[in-house]
N, C-alpha and C. Protein backbone atom coordinates (compact mmCIF):
# COMPACT_ATOMS: atom_id res chain seq x y z
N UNK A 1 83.67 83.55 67.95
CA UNK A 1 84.77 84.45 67.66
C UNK A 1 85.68 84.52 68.88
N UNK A 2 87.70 84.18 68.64
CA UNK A 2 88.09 84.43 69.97
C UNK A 2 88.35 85.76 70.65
N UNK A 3 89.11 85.97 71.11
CA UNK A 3 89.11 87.08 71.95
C UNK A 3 90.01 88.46 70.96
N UNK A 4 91.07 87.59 70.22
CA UNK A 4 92.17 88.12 68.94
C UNK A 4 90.86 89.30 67.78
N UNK A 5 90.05 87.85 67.55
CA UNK A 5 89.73 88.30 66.66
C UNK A 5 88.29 89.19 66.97
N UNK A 6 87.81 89.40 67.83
CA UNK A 6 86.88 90.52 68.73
C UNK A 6 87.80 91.51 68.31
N UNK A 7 88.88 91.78 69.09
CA UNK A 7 89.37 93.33 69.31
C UNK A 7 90.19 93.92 68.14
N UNK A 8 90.88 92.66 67.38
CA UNK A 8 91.20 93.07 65.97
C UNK A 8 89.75 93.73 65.24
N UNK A 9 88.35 93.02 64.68
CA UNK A 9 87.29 93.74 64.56
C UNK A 9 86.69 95.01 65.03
N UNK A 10 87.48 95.24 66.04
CA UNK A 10 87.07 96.73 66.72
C UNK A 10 87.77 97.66 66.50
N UNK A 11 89.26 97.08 66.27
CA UNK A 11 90.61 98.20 65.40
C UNK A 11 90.03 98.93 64.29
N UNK A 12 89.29 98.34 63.41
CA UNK A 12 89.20 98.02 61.96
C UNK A 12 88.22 98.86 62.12
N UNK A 13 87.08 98.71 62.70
CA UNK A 13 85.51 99.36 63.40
C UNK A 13 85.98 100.93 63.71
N UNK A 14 86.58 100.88 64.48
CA UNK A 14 86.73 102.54 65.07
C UNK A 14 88.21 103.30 64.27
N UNK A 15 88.42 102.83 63.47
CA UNK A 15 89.29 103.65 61.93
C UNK A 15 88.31 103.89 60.60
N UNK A 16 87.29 103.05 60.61
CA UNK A 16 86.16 102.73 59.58
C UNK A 16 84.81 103.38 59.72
N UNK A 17 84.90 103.57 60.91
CA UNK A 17 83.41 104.22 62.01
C UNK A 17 82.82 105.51 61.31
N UNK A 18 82.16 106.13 60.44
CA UNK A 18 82.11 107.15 59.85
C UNK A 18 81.54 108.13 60.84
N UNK A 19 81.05 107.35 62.14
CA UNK A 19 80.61 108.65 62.81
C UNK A 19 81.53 109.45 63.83
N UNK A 20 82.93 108.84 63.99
CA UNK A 20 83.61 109.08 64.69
C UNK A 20 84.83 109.51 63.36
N UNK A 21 84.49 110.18 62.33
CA UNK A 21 85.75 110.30 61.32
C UNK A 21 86.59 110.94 61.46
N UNK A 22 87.35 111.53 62.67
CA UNK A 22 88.29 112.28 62.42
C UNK A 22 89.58 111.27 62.45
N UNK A 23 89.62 109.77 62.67
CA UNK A 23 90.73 109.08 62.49
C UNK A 23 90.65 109.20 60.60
N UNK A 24 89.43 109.01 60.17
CA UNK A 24 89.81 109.11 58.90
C UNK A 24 90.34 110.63 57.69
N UNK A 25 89.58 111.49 58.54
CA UNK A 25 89.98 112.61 57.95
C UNK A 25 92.00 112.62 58.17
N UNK A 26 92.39 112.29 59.42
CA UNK A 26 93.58 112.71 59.79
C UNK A 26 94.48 111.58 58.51
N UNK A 27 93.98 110.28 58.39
CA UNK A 27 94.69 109.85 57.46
C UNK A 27 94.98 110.03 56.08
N UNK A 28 93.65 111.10 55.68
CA UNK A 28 93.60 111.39 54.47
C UNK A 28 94.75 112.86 54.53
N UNK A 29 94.54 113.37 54.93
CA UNK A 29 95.56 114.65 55.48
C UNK A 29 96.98 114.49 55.53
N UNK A 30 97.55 113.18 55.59
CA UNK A 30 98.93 112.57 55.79
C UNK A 30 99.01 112.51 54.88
N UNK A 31 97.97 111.44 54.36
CA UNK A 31 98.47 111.04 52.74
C UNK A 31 97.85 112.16 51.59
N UNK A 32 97.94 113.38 51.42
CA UNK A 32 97.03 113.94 50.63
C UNK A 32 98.49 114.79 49.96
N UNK A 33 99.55 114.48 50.31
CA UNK A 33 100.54 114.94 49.23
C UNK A 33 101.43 114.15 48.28
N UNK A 34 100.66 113.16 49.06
CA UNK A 34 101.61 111.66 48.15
C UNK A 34 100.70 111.30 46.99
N UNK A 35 101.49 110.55 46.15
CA UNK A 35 100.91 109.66 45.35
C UNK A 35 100.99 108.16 45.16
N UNK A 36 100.79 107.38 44.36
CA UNK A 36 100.38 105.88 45.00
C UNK A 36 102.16 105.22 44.87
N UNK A 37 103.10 105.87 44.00
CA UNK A 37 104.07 105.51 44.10
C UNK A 37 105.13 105.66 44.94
N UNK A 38 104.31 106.44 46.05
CA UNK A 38 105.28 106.84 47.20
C UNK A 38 104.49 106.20 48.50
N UNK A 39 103.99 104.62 48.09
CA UNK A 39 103.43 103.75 49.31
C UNK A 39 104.23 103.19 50.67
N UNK A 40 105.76 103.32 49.75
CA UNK A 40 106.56 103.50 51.29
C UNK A 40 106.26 104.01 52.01
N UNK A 41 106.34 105.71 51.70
CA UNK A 41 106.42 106.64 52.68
C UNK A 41 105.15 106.62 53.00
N UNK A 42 103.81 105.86 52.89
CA UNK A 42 102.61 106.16 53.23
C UNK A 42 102.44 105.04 54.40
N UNK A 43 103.46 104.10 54.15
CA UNK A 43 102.90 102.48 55.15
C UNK A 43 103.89 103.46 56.19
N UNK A 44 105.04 103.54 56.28
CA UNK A 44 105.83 104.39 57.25
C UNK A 44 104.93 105.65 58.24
N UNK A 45 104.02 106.43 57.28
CA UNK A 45 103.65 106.99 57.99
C UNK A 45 102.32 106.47 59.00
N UNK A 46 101.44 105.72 58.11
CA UNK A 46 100.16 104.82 58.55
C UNK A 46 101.28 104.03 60.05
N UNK A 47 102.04 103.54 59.50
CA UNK A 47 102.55 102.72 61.33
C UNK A 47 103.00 103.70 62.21
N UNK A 48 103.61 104.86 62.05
CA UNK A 48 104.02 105.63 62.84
C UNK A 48 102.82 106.03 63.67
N UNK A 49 101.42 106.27 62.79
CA UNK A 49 100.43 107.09 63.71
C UNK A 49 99.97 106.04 64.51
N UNK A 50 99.51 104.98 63.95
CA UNK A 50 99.50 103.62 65.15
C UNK A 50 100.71 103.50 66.43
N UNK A 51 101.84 103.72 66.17
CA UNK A 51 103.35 103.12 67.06
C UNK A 51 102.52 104.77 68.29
N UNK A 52 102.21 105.60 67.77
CA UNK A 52 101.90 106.85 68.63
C UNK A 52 100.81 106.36 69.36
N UNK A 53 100.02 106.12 68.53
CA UNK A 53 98.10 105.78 69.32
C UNK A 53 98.42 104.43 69.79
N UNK A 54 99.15 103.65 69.82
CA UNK A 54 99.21 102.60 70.42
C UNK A 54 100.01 102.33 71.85
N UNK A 55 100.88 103.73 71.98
CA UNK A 55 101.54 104.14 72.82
C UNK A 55 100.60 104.21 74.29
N UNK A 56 99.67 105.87 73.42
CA UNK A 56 99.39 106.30 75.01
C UNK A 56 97.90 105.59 74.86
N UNK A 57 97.49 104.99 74.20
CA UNK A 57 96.11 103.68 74.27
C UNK A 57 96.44 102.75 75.39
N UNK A 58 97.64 102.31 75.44
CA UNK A 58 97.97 101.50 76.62
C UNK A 58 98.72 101.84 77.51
N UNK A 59 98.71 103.00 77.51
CA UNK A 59 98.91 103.94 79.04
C UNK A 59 97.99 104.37 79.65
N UNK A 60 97.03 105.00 79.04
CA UNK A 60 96.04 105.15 79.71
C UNK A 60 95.30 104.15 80.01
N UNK A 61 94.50 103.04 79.11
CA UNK A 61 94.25 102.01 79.30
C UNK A 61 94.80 101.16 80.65
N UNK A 62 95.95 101.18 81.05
CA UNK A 62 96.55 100.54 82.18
C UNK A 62 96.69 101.59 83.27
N UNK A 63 96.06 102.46 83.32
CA UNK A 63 96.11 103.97 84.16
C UNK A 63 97.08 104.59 84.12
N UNK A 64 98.40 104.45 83.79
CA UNK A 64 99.68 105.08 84.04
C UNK A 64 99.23 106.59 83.36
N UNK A 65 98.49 106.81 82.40
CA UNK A 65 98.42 108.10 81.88
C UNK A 65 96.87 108.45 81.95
N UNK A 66 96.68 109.92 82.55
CA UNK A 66 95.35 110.47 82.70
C UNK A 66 94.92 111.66 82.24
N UNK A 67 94.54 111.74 81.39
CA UNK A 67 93.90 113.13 80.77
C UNK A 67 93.14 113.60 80.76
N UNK A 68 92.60 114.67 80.69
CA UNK A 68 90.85 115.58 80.57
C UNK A 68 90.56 115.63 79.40
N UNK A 69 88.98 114.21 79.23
CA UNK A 69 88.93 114.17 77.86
C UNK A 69 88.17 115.40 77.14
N UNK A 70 87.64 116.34 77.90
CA UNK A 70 87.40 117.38 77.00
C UNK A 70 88.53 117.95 76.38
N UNK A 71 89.63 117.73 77.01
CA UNK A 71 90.97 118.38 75.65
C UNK A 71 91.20 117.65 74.86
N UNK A 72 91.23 116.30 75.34
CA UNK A 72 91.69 115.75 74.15
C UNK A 72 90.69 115.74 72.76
N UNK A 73 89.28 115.95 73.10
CA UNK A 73 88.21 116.05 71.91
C UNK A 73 88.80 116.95 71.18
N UNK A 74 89.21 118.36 71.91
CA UNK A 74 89.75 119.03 71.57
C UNK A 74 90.85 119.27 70.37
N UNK A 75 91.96 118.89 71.07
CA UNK A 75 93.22 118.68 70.39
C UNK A 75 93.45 117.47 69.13
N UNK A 76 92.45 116.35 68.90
CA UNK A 76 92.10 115.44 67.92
C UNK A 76 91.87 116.68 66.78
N UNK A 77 90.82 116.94 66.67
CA UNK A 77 90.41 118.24 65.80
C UNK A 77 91.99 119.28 65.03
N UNK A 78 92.35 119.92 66.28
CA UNK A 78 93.78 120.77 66.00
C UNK A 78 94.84 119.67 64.71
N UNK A 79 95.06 118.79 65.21
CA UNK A 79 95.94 118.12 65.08
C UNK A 79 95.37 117.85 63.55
N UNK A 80 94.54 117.84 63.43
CA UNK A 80 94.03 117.69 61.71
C UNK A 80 93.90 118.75 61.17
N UNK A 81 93.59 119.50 61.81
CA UNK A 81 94.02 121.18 61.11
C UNK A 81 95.31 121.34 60.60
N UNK A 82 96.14 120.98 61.81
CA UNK A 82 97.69 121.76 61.51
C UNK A 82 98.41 120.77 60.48
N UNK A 83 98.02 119.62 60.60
CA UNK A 83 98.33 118.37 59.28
C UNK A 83 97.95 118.88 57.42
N UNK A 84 96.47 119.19 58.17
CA UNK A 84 95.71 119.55 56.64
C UNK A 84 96.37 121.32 56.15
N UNK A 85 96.64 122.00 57.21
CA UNK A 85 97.56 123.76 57.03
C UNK A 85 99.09 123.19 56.54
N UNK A 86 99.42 122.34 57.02
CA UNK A 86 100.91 122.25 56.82
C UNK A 86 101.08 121.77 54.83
N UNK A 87 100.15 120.67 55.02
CA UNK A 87 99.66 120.32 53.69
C UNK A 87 99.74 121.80 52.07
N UNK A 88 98.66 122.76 52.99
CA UNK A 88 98.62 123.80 52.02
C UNK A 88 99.38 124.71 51.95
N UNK A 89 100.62 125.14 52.98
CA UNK A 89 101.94 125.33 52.59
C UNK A 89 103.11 124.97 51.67
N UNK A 90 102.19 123.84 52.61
CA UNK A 90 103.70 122.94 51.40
C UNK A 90 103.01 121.50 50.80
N UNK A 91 102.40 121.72 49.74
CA UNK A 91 101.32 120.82 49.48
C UNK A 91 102.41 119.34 48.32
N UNK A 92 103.51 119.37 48.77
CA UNK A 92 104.29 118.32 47.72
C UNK A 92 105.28 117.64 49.04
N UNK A 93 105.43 116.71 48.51
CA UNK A 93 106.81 116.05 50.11
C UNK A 93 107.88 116.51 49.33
N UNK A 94 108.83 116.35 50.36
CA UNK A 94 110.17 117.36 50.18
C UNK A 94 110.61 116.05 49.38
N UNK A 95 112.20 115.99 48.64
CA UNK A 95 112.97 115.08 48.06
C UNK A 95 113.99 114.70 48.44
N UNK A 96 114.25 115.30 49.48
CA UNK A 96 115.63 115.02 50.44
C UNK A 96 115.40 114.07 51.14
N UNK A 97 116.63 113.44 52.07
CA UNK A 97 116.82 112.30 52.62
C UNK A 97 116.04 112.47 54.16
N UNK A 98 116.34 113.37 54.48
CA UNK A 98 116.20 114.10 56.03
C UNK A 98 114.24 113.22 55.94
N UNK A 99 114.04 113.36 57.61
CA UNK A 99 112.40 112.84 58.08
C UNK A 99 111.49 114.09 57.47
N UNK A 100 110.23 114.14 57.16
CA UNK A 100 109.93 114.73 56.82
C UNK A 100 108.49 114.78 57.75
N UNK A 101 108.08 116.50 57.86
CA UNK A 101 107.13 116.77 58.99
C UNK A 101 106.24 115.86 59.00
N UNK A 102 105.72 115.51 57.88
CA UNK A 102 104.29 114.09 57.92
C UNK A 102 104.65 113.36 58.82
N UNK A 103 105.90 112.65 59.01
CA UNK A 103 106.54 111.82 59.83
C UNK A 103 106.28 112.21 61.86
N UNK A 104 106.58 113.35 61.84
CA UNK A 104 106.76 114.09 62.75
C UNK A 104 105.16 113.74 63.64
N UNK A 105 104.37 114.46 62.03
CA UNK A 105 102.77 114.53 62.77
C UNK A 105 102.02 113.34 63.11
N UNK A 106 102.48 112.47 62.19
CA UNK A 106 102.25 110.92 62.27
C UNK A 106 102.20 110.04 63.65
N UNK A 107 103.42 109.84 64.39
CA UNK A 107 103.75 109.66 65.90
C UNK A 107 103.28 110.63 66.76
N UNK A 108 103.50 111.67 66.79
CA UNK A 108 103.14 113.03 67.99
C UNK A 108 101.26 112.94 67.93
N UNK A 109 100.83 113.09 66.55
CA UNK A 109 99.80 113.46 66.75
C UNK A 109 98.58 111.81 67.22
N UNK A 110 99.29 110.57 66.18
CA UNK A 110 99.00 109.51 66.62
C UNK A 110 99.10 109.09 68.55
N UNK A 111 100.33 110.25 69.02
CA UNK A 111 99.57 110.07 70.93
C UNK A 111 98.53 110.28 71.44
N UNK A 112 97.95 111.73 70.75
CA UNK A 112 96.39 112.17 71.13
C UNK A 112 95.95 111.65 70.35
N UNK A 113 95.52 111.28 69.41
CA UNK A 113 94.84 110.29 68.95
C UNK A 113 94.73 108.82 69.96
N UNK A 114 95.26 108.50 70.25
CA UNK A 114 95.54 107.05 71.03
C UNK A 114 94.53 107.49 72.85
N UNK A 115 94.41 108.78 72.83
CA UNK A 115 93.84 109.06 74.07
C UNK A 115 92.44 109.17 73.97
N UNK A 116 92.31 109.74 72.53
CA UNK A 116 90.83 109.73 72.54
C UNK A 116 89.85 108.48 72.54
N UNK A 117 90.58 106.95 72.31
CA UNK A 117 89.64 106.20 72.68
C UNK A 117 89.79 105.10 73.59
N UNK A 118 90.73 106.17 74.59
CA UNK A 118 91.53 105.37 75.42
C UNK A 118 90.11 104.65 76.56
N UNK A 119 88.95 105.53 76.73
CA UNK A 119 88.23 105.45 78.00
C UNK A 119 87.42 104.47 77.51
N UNK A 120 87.17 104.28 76.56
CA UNK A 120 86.19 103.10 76.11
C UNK A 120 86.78 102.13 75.95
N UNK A 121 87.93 101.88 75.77
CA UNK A 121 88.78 100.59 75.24
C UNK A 121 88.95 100.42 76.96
N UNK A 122 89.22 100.96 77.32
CA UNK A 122 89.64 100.54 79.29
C UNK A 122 88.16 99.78 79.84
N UNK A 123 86.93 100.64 79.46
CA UNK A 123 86.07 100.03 79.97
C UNK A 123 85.77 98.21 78.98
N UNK A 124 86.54 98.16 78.31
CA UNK A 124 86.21 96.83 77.59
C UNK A 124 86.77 95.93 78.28
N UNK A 125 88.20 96.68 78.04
CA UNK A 125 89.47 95.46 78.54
C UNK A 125 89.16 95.45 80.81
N UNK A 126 88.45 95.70 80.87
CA UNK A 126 88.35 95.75 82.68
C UNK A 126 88.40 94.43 82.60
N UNK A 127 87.58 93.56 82.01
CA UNK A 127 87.39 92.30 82.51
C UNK A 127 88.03 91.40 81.96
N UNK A 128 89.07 91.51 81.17
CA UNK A 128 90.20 90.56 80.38
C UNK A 128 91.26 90.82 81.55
N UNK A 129 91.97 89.42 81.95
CA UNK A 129 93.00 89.04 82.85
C UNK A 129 94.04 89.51 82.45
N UNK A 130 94.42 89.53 81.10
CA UNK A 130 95.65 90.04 80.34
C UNK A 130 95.17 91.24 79.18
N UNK A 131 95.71 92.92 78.87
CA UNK A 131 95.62 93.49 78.12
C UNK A 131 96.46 93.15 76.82
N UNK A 132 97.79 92.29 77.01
CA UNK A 132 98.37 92.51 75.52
C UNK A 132 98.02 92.32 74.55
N UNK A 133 97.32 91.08 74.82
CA UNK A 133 96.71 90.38 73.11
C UNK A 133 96.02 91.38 72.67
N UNK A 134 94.43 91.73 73.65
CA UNK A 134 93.74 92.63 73.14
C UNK A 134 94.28 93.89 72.44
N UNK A 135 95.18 94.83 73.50
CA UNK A 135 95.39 95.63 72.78
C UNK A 135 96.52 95.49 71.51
N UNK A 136 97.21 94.58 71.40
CA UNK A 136 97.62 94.43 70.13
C UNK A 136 96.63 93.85 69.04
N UNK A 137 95.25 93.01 69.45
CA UNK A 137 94.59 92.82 68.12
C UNK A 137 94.26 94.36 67.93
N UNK A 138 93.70 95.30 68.81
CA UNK A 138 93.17 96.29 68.08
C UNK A 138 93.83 97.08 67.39
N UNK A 139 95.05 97.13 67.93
CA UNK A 139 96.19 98.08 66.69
C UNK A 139 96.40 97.31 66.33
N UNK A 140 96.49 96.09 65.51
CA UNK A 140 96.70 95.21 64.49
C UNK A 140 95.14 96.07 63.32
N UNK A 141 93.84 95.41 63.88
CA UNK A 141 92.88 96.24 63.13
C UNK A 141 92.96 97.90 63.25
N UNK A 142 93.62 98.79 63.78
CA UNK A 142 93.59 99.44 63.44
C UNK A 142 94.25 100.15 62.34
N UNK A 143 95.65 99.14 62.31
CA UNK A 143 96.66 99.21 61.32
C UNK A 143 95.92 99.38 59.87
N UNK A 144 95.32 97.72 59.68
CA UNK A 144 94.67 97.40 58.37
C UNK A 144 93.63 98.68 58.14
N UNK A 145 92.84 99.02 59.10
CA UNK A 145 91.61 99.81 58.54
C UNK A 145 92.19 100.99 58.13
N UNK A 146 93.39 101.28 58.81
CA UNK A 146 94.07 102.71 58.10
C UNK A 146 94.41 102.44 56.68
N UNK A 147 95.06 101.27 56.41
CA UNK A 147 96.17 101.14 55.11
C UNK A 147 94.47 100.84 54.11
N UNK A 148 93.00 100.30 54.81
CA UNK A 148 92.16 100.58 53.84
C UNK A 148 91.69 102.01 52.84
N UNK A 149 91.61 102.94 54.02
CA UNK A 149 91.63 104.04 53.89
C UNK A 149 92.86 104.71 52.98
N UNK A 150 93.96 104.53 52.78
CA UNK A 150 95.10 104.80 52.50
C UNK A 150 94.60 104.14 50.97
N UNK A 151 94.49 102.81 50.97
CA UNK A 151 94.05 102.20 49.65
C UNK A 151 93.03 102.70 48.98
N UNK A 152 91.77 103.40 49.23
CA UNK A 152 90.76 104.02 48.59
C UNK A 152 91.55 105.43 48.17
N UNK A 153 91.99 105.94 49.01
CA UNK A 153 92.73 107.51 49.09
C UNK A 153 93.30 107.72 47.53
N UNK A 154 94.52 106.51 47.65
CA UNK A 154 95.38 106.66 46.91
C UNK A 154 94.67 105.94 45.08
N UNK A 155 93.72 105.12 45.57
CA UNK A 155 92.89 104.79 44.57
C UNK A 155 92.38 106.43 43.56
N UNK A 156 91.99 106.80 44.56
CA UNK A 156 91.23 108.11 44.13
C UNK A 156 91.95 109.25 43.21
N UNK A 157 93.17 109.31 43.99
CA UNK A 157 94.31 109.72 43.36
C UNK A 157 94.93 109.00 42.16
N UNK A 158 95.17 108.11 41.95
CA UNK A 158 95.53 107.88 40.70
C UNK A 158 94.44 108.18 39.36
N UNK A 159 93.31 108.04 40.08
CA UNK A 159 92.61 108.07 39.13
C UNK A 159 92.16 109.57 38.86
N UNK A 160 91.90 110.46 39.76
CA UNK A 160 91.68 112.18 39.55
C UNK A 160 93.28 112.66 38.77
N UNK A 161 94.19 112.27 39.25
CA UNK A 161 95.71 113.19 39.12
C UNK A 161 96.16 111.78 37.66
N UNK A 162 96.53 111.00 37.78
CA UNK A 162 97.06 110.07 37.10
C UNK A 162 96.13 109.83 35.68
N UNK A 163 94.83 109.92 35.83
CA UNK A 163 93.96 109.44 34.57
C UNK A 163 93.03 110.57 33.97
N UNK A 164 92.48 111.19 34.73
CA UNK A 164 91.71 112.22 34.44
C UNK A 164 92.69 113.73 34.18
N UNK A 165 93.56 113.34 34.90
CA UNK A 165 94.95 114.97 34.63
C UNK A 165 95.26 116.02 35.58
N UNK A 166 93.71 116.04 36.69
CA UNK A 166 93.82 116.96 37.54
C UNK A 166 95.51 117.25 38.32
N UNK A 167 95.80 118.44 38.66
CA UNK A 167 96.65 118.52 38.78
C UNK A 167 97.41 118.93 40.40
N UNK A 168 98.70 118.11 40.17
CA UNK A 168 98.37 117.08 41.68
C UNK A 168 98.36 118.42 42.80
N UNK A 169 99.11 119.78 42.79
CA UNK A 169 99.05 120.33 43.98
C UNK A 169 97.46 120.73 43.84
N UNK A 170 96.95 121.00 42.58
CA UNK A 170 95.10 121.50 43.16
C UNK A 170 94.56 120.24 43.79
N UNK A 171 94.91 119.06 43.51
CA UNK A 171 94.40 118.11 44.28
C UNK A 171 95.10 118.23 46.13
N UNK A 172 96.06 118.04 45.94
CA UNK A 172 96.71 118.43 47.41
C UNK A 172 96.00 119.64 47.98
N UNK A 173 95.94 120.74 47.15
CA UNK A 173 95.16 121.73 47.98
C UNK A 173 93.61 121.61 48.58
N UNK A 174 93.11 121.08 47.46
CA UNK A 174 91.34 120.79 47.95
C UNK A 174 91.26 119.90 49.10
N UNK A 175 91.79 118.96 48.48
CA UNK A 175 91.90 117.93 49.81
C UNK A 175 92.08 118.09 51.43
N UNK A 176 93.35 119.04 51.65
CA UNK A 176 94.15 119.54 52.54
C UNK A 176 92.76 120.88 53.03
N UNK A 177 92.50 121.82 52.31
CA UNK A 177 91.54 122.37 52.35
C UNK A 177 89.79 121.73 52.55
N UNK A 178 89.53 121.08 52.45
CA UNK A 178 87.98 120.41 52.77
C UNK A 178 88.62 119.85 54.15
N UNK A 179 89.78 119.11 54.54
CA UNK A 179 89.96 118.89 56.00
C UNK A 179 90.08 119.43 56.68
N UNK A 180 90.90 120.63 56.61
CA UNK A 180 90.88 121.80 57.33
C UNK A 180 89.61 122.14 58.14
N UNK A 181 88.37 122.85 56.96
CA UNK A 181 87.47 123.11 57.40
C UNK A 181 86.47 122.48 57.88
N UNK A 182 86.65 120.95 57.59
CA UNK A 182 85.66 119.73 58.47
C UNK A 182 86.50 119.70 60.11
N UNK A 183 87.75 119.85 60.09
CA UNK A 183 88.52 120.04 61.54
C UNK A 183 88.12 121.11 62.03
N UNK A 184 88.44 122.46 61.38
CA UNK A 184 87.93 123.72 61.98
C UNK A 184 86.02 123.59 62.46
N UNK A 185 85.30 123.07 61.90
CA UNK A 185 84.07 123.16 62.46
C UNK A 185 84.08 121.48 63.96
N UNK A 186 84.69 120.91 63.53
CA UNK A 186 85.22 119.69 64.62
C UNK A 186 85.97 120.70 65.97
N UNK A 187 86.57 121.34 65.64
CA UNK A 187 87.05 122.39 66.91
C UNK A 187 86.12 122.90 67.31
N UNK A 188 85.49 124.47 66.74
CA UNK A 188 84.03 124.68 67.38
C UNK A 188 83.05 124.05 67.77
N UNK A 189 83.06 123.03 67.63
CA UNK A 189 81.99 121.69 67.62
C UNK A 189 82.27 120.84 69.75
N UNK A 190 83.74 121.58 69.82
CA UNK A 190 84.05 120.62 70.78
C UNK A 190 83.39 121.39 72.27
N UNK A 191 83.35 120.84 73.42
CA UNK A 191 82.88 121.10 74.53
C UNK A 191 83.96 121.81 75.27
N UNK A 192 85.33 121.63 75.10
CA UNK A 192 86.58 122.35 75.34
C UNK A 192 85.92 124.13 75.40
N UNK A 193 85.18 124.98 74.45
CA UNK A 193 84.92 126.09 74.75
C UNK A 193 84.37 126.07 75.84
């Protein structure tokens, strides 16, 4: 296996990782007001949270950026709260032209995200001469393992809201609601207290 396709496998690995799920909870939380016909606005948002985590992944990664990872355990958690709260406010996307907050949370929150696995990816890449490739295979796999996730999501959804009838804001709400409270116990959970 070359070196591409190592760290692409590890993108894919740590979006897929069920023991580390809050990348997946946070994607379900983005996409939990859409439906499968609004895959624009879902690939838009899936790259935005990468263009964020891919940001400060290779800032810190190259030292320029240093953080105390007990906050950031921290603030991973928040950031899926206030995604999955914003959700049950306003559990439908707006119809206007203007960016819409998903967008917002997508990039901003995709920075702390990008920090939390900044210290392990540094200890990988120490001994590679060049970081770009690597860190672009892994946000390359991290890309795909999101838009997998995004693909089961929205699977799920057509088939609860679209075939069975459920109705889409109680679906937006449960959804938005079960993340919440898997984030809220992910907060108490953290070493930050």
């Amino acid at each position: 296996m070359n070196q591409f396709q190592l760290y692409f496998q590890l993108g894919i690995q740590h979006i897929l990782d069920l023991d580390g799920f809050d990348h997946i909870l946070f994607v379900i939380a983005l996409c939990a007001i859409y439906l499968g016909r609004d895959w624009k606005k879902i690939i838009i948002l899936v790259t935005a949270f990468t263009v964020g985590h891919s940001i400060t992944l290779a800032l810190a990664t190259l030292n320029v950026l240093k953080v105390n990872a007990d906050l950031i355990e921290f603030l991973i958690p928040v950031t899926i709260a206030i995604t999955a709260l914003s959700n049950i406010f306003k559990p439908k996307p707006s119809n206007g032209r203007g960016v819409q907050l998903n967008y917002f949370f997508a990039l901003i929150f995709g920075l702390i995200h990008g920090l939390g696995f900044s210290n392990y990816l540094r200890s990988l890449l120490g001994k590679e001469a060049s970081i770009f490739q690597p860190l672009l295979a892994f946000n390359l796999g991290l890309e795909v393992g999101q838009l997998v996730i995004v693909g089961l999501f929205l699977l799920s959804s057509m088939i609860l809201v679209g075939v069975i009838g459920i109705n889409r804001k109680d679906w937006t709400l449960v959804i938005s609601s079960v993340v919440l409270g898997m984030a809220i116990m992910m907060i108490l959970e953290t070493k930050f207290w």
